[in-house]
C-alpha atoms as a PDB file:
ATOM      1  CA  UNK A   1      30.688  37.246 -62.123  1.00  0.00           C
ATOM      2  CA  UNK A   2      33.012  36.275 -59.073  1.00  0.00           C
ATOM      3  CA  UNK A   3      36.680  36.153 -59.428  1.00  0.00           C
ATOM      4  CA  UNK A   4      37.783  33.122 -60.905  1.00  0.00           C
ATOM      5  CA  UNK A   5      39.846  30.226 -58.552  1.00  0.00           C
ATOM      6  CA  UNK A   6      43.107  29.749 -58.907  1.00  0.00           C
ATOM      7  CA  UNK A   7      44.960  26.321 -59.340  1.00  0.00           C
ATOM      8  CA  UNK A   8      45.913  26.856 -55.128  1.00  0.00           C
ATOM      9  CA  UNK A   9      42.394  27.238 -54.281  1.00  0.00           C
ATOM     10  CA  UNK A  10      41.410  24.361 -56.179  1.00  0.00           C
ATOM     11  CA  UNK A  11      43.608  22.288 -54.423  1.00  0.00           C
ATOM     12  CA  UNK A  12      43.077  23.247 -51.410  1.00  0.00           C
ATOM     13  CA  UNK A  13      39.852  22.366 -52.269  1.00  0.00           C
ATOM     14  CA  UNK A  14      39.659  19.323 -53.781  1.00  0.00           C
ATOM     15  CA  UNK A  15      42.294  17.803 -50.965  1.00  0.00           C
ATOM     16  CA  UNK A  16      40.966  19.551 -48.156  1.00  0.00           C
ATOM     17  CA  UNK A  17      45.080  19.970 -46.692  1.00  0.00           C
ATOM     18  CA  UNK A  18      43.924  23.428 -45.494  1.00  0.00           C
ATOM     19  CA  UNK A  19      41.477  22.169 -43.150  1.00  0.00           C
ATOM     20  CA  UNK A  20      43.543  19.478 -41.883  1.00  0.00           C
ATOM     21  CA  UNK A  21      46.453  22.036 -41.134  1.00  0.00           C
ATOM     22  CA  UNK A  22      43.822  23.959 -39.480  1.00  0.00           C
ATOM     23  CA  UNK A  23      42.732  20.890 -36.936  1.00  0.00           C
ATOM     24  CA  UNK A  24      45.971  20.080 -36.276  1.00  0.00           C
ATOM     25  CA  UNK A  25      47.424  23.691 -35.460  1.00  0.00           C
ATOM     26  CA  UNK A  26      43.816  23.701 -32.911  1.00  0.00           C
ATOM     27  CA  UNK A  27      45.203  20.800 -31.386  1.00  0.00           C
ATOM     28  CA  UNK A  28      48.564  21.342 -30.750  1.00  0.00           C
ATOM     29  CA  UNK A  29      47.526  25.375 -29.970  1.00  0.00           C
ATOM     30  CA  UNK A  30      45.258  23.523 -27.082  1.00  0.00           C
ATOM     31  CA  UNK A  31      47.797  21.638 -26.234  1.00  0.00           C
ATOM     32  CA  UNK A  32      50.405  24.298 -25.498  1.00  0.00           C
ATOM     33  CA  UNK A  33      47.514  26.201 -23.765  1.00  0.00           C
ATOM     34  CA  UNK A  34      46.847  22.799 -21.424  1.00  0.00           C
ATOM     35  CA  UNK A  35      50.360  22.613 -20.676  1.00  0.00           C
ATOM     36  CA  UNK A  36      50.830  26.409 -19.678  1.00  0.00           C
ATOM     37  CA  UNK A  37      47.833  25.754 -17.466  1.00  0.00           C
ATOM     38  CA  UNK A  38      49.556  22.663 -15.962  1.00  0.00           C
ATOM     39  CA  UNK A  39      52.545  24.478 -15.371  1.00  0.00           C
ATOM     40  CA  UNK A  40      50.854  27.003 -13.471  1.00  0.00           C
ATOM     41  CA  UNK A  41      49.120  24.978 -11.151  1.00  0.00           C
ATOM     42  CA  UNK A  42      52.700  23.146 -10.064  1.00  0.00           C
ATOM     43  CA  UNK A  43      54.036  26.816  -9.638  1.00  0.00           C
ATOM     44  CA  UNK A  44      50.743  27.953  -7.369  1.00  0.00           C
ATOM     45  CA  UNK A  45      51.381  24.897  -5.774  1.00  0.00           C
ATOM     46  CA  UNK A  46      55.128  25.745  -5.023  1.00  0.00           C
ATOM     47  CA  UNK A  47      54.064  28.987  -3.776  1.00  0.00           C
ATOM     48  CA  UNK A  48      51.437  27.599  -1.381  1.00  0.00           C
ATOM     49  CA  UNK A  49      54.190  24.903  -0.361  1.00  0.00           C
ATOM     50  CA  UNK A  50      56.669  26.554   0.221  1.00  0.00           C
ATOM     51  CA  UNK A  51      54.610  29.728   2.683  1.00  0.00           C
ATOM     52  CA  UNK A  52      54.062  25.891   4.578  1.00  0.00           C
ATOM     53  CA  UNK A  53      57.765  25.033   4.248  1.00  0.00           C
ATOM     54  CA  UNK A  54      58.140  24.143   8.342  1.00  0.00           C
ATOM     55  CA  UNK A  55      55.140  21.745   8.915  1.00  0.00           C
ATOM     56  CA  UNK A  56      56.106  20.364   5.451  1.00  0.00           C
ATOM     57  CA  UNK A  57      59.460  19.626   6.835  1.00  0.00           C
ATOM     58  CA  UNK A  58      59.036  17.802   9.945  1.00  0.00           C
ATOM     59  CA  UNK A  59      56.430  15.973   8.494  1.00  0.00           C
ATOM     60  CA  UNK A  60      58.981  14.304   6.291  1.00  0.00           C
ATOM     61  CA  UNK A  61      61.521  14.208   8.317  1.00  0.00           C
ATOM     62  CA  UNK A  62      59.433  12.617  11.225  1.00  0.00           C
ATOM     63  CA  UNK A  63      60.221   9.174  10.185  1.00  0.00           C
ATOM     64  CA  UNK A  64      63.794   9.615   9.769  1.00  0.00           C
ATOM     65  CA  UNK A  65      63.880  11.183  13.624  1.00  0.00           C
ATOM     66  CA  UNK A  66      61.368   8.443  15.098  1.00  0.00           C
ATOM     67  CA  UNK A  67      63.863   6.218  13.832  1.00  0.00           C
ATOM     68  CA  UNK A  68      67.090   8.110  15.506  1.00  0.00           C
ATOM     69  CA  UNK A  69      64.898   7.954  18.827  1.00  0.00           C
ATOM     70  CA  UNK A  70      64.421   4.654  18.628  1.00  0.00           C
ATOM     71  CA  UNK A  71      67.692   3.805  18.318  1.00  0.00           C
ATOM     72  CA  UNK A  72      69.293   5.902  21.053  1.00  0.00           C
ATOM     73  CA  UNK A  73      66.561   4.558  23.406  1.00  0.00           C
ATOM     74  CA  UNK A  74      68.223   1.004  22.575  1.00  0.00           C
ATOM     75  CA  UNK A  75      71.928   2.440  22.562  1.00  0.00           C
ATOM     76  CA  UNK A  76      74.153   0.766  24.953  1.00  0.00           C
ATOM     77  CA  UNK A  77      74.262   2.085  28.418  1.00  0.00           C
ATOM     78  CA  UNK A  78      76.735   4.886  28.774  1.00  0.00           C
ATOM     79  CA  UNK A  79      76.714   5.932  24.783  1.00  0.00           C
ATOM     80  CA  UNK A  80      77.326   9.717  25.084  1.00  0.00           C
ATOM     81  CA  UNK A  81      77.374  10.289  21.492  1.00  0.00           C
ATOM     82  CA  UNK A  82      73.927  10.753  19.200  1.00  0.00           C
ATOM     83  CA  UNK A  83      73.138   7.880  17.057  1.00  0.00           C
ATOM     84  CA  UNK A  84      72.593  10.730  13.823  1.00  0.00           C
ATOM     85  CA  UNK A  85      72.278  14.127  12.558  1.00  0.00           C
ATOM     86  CA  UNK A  86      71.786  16.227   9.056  1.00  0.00           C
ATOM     87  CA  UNK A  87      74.347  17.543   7.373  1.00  0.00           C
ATOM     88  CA  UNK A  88      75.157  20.007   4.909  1.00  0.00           C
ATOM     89  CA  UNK A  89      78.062  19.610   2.949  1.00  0.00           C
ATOM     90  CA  UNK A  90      77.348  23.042   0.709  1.00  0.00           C
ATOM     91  CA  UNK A  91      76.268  26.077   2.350  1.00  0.00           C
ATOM     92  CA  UNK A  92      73.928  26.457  -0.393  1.00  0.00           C
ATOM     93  CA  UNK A  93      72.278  23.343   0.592  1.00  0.00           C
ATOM     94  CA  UNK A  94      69.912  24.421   3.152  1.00  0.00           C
ATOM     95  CA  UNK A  95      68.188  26.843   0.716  1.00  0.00           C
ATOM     96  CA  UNK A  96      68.162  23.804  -2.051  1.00  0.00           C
ATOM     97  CA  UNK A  97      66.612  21.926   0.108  1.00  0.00           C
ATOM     98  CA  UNK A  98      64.227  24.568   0.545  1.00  0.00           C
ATOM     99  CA  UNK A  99      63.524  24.869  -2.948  1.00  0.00           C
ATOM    100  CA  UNK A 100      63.284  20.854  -4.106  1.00  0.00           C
ATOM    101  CA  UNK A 101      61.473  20.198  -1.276  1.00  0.00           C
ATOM    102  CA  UNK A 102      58.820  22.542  -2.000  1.00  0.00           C
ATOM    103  CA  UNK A 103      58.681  21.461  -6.131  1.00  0.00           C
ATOM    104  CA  UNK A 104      57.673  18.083  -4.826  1.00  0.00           C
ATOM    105  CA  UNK A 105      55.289  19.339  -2.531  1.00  0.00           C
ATOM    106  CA  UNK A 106      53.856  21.397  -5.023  1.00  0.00           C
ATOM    107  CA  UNK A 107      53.542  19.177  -7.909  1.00  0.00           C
ATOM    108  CA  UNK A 108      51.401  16.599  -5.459  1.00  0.00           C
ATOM    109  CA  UNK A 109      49.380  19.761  -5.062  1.00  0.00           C
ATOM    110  CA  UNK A 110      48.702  20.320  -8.440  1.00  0.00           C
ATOM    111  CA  UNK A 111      48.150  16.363  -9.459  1.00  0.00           C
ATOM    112  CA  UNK A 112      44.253  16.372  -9.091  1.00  0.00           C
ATOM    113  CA  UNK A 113      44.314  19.743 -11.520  1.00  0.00           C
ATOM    114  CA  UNK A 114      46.600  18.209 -13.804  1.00  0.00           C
ATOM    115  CA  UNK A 115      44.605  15.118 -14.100  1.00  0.00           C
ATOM    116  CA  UNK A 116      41.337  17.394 -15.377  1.00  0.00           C
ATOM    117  CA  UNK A 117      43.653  19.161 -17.638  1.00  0.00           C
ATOM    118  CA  UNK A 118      44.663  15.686 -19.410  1.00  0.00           C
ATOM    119  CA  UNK A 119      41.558  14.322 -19.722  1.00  0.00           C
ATOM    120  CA  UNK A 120      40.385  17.825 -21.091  1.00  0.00           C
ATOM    121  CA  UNK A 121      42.818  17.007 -23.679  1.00  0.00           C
ATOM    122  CA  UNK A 122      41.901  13.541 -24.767  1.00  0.00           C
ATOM    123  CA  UNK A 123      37.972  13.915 -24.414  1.00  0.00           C
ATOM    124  CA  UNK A 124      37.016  14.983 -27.604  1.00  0.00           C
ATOM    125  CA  UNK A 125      38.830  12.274 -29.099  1.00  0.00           C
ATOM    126  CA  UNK A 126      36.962   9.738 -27.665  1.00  0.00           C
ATOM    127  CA  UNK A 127      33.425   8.319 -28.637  1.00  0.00           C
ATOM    128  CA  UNK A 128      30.638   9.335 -25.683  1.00  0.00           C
ATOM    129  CA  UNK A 129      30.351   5.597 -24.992  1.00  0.00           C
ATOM    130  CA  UNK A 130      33.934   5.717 -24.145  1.00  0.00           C
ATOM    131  CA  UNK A 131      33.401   9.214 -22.342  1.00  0.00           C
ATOM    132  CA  UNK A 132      31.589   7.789 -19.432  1.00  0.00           C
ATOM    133  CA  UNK A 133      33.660   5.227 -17.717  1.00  0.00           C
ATOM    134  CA  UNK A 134      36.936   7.152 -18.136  1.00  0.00           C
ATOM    135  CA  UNK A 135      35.118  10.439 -16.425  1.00  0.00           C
ATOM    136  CA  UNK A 136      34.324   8.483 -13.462  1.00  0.00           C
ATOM    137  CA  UNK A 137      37.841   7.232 -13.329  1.00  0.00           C
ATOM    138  CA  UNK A 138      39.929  10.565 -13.655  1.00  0.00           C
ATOM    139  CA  UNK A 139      38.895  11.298 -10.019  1.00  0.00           C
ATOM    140  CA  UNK A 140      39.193   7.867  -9.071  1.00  0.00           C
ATOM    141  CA  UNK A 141      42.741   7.229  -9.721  1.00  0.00           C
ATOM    142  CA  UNK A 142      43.663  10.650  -8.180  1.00  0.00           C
ATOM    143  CA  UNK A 143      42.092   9.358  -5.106  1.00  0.00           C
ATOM    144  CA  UNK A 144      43.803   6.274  -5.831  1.00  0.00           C
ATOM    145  CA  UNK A 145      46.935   8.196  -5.921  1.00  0.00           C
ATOM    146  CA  UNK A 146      46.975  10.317  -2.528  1.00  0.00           C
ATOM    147  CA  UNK A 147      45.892   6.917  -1.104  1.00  0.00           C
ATOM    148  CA  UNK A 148      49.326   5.466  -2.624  1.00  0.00           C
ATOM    149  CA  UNK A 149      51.031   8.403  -1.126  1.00  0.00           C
ATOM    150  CA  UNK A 150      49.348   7.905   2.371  1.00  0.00           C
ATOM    151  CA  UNK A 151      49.984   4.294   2.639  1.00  0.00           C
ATOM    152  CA  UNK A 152      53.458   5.204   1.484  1.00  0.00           C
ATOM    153  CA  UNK A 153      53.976   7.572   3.741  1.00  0.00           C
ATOM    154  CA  UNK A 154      52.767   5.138   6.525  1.00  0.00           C
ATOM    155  CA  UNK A 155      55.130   2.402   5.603  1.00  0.00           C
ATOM    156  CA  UNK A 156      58.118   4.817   5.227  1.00  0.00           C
ATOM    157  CA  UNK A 157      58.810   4.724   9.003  1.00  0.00           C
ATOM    158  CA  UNK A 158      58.825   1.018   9.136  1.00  0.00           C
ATOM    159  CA  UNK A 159      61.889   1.048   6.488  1.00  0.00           C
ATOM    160  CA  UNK A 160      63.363   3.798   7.864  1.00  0.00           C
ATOM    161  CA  UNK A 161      63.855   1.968  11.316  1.00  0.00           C
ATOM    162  CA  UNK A 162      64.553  -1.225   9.338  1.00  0.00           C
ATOM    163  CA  UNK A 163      67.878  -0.011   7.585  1.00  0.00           C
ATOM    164  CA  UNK A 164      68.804   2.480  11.121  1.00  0.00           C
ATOM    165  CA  UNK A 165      68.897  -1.211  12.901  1.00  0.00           C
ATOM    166  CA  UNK A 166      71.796  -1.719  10.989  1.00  0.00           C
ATOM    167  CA  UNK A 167      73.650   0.978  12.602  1.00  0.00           C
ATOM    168  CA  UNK A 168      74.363  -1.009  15.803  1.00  0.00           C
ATOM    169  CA  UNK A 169      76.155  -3.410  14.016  1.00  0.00           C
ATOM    170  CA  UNK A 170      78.973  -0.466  14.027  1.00  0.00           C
ATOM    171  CA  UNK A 171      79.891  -0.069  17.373  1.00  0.00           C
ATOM    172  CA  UNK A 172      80.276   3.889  18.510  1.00  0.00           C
ATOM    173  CA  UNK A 173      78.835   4.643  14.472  1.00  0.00           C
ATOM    174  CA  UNK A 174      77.069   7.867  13.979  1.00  0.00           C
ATOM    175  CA  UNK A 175      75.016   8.405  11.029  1.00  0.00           C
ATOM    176  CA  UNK A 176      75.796  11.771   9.316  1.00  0.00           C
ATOM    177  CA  UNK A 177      72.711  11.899   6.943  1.00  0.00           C
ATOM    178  CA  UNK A 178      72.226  14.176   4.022  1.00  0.00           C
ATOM    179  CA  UNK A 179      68.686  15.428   3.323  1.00  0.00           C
ATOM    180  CA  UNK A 180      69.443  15.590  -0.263  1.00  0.00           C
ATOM    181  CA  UNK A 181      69.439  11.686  -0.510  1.00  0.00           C
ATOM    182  CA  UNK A 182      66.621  11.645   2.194  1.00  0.00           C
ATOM    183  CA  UNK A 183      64.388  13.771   0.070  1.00  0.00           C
ATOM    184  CA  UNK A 184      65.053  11.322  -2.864  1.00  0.00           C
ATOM    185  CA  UNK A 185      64.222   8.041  -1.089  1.00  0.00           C
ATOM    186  CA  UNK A 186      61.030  10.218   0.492  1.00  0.00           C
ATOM    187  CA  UNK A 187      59.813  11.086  -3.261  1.00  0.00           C
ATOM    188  CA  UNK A 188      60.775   7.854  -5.031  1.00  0.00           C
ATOM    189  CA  UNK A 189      58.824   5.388  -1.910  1.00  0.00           C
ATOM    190  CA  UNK A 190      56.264   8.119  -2.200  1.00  0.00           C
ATOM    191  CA  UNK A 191      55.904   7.838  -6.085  1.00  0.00           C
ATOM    192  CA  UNK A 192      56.041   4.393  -6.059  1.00  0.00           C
ATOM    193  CA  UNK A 193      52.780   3.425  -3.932  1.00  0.00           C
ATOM    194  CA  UNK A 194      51.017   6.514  -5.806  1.00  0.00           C
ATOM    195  CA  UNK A 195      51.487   4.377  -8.788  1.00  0.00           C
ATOM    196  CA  UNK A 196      50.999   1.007  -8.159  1.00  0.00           C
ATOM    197  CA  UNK A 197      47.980   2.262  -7.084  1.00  0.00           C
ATOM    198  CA  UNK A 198      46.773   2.847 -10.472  1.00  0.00           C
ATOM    199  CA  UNK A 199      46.350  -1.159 -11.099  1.00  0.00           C
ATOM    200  CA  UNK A 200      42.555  -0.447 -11.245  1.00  0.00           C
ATOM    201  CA  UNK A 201      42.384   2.252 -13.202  1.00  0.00           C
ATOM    202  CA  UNK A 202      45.001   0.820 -16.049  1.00  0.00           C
ATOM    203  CA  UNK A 203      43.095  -2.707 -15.805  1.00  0.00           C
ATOM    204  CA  UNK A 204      39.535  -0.461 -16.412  1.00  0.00           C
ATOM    205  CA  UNK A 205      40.806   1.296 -19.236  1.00  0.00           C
ATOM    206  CA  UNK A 206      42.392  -2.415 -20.698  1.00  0.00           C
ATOM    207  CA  UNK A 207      39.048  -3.496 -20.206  1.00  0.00           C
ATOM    208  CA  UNK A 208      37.408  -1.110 -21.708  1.00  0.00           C
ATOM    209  CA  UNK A 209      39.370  -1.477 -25.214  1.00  0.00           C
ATOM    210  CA  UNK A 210      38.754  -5.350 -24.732  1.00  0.00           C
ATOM    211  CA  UNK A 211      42.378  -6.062 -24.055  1.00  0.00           C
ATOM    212  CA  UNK A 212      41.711  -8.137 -20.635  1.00  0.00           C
ATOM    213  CA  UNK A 213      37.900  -9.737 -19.820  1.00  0.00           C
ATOM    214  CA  UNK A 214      37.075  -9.993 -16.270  1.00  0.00           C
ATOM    215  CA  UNK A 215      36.783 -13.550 -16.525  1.00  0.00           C
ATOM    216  CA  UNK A 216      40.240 -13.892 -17.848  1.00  0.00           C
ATOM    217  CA  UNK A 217      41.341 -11.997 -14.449  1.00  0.00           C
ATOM    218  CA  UNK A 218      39.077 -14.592 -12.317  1.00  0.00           C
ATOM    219  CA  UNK A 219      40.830 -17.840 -14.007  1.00  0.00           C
ATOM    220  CA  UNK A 220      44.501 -16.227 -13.295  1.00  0.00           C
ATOM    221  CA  UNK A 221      43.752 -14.839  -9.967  1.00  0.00           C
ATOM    222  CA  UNK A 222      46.571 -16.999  -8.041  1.00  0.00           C
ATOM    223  CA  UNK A 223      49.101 -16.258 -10.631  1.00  0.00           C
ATOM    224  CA  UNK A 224      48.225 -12.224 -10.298  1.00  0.00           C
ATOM    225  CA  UNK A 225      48.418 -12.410  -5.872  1.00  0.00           C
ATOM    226  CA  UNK A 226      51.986 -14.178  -6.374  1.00  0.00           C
ATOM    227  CA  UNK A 227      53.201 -11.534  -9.196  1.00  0.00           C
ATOM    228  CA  UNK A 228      51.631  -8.767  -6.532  1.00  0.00           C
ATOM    229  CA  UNK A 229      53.909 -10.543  -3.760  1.00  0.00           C
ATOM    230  CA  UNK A 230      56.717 -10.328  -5.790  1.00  0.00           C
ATOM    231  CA  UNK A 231      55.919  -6.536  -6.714  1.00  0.00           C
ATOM    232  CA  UNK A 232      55.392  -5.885  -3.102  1.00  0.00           C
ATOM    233  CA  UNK A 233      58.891  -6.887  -2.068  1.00  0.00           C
ATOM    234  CA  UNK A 234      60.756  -5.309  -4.805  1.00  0.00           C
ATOM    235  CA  UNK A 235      59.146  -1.979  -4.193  1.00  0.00           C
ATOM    236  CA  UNK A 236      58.922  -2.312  -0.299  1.00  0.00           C
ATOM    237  CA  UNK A 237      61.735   0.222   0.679  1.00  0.00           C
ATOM    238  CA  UNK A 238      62.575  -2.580   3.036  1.00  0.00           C
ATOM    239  CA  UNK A 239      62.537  -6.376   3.442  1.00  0.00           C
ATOM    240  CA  UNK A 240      60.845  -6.553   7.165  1.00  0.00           C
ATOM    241  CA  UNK A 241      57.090  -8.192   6.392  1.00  0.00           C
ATOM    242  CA  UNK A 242      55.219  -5.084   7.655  1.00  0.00           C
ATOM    243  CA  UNK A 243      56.044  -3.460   5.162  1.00  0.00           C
ATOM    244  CA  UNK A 244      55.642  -5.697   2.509  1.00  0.00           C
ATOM    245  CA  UNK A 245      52.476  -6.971   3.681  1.00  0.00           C
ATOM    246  CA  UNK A 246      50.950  -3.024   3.918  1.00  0.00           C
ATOM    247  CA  UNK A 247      51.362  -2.855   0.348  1.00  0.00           C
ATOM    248  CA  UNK A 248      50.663  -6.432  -0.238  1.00  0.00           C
ATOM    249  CA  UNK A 249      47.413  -6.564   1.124  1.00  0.00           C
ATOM    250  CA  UNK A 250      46.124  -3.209  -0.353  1.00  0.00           C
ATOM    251  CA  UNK A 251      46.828  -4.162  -3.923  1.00  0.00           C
ATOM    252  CA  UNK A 252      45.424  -7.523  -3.112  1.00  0.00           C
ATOM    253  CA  UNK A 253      42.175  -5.879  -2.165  1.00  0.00           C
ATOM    254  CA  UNK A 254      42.511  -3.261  -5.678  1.00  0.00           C
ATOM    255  CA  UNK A 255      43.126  -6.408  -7.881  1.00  0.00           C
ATOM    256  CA  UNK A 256      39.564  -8.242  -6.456  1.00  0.00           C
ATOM    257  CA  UNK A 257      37.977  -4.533  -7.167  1.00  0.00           C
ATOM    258  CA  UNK A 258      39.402  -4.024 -10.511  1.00  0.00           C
ATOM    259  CA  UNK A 259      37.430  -7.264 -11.507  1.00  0.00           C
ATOM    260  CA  UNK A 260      34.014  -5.874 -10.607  1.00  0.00           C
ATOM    261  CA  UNK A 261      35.038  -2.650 -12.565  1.00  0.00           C
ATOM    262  CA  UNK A 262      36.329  -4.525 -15.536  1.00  0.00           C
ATOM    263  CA  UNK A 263      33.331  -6.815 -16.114  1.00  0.00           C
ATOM    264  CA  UNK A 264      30.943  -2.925 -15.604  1.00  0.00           C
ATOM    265  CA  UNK A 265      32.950  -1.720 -19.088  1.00  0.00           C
ATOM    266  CA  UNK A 266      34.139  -4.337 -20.982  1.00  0.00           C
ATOM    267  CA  UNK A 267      32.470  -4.836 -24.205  1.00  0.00           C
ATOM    268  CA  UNK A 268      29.254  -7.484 -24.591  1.00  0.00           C
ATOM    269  CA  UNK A 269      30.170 -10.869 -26.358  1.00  0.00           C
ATOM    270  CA  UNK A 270      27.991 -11.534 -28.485  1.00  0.00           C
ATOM    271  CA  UNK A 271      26.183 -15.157 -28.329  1.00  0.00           C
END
């Protein structure tokens, strides 16, 4: 005869509480082990970063110095003195720069691993009907991103030279510029195009649950290209219509594409 159950085994049995402890320590176990993962491709990417610290550098700080050159070719005639310069007001701020520079650099790095890691994570919770779209659109809205971050990056200039103009308003004014702040407004223009550029991808995955119909997006399409004028100019670092019509235009163009995707995955009415 086998060894009789006790009252504990019973209940675990009859409620099944062991097996649901079990699923959710898996869960949160491969969670941890997703997030140690993530966290050490953001550190591989501040190592690799950071070995490319100089090109890294004048890349970012090339708009803020096209700008300077602009306006000292304009400077009145005679103007001895240079329109701007960095300073350091710590001597521990060159190495800081250094340092946050480099994390920013290296989390973009890491973004497209990141991404897989994520949707590692919430695959097996969805069905495989729900599997497909959203595995063609985890590399999509990376791309999407670094496409934010290059348009960004291409309308930064345009702002930077559109605030500088203000400097000759301030006769014999010399801009004294810390890189700390620069940095900031570099990462936060940057972050901002890399994620408006996700309109597609968050209308695809509305879609997809039947929370917005393609048609719906057709009959309101004036209303959406006056809220993504609006958008445009409150996240355009500056007011001058360049700018706000490079990021106009672009999410003008993502809108009329997230349609096409949209009616591809939403769900069949039936007749």
């Amino acid at each position: 005869m086998g060894s009789p159950l006790s009252i504990t085994d019973i209940d675990a049995r009859d409620t099944g509480y062991d097996d649901k402890k079990l699923d959710l320590t898996e869960h949160l176990d491969e969670l941890r082990r997703r997030i140690v993962r993530a966290a050490a491709y953001m550190l591989l990417g501040f190592v690799f970063v950071y070995g490319k610290y100089d090109a890294l550098f004048r890349a970012v700080a090339s708009p803020l110095e096209g700008g300077l050159r602009e306006i000292a070719r304009h400077a009145a005639n005679g103007a001895t003195f240079p329109p701007g310069t960095l300073v350091f007001s710590d001597f521990t701020g060159p190495f800081m720069l250094r340092i946050h520079l480099s994390m920013i650099g290296g989390v973009i790095v890491a973004v497209p691993f990141i991404v897989l890691e994520i949707w590692g994570f919430v695959e097996p919770a969805l069905t495989p009907s729900e599997r497909k779209p959203f595995r063609l659109m985890a590399p999509f809205a990376v791309f999407l991103f670094l496409c934010g971050l290059a348009l960004g990056y291409t309308v930064l200039p345009f702002a930077v030279r559109w605030f500088l103009s203000f400097l000759a308003d301030y006769p014999n004014a010399v801009l004294l510029q810390d890189p700390q702040n620069y940095i900031v407004f570099f990462a936060k223009i940057l972050l901002a195009f890399g994620l408006v550029f996700q309109l597609p991808v968050v209308l695809v995955a509305l879609g997809k649950f039947g929370l917005v119909r393609s048609r719906t997006l057709v009959q309101y399409w004036r209303y959406v290209i006056v809220a993504i004028t609006v958008l445009a100019m409150l996240i355009s670092p500056s007011a001058d219509p360049t700018s706000m019509l490079l990021l106009a235009v672009p999410l003008a163009v993502l809108f009329a594409l997230s349609i096409g995707l949209v009616k591809l995955v939403e769900p069949k009415q039936e007749a």
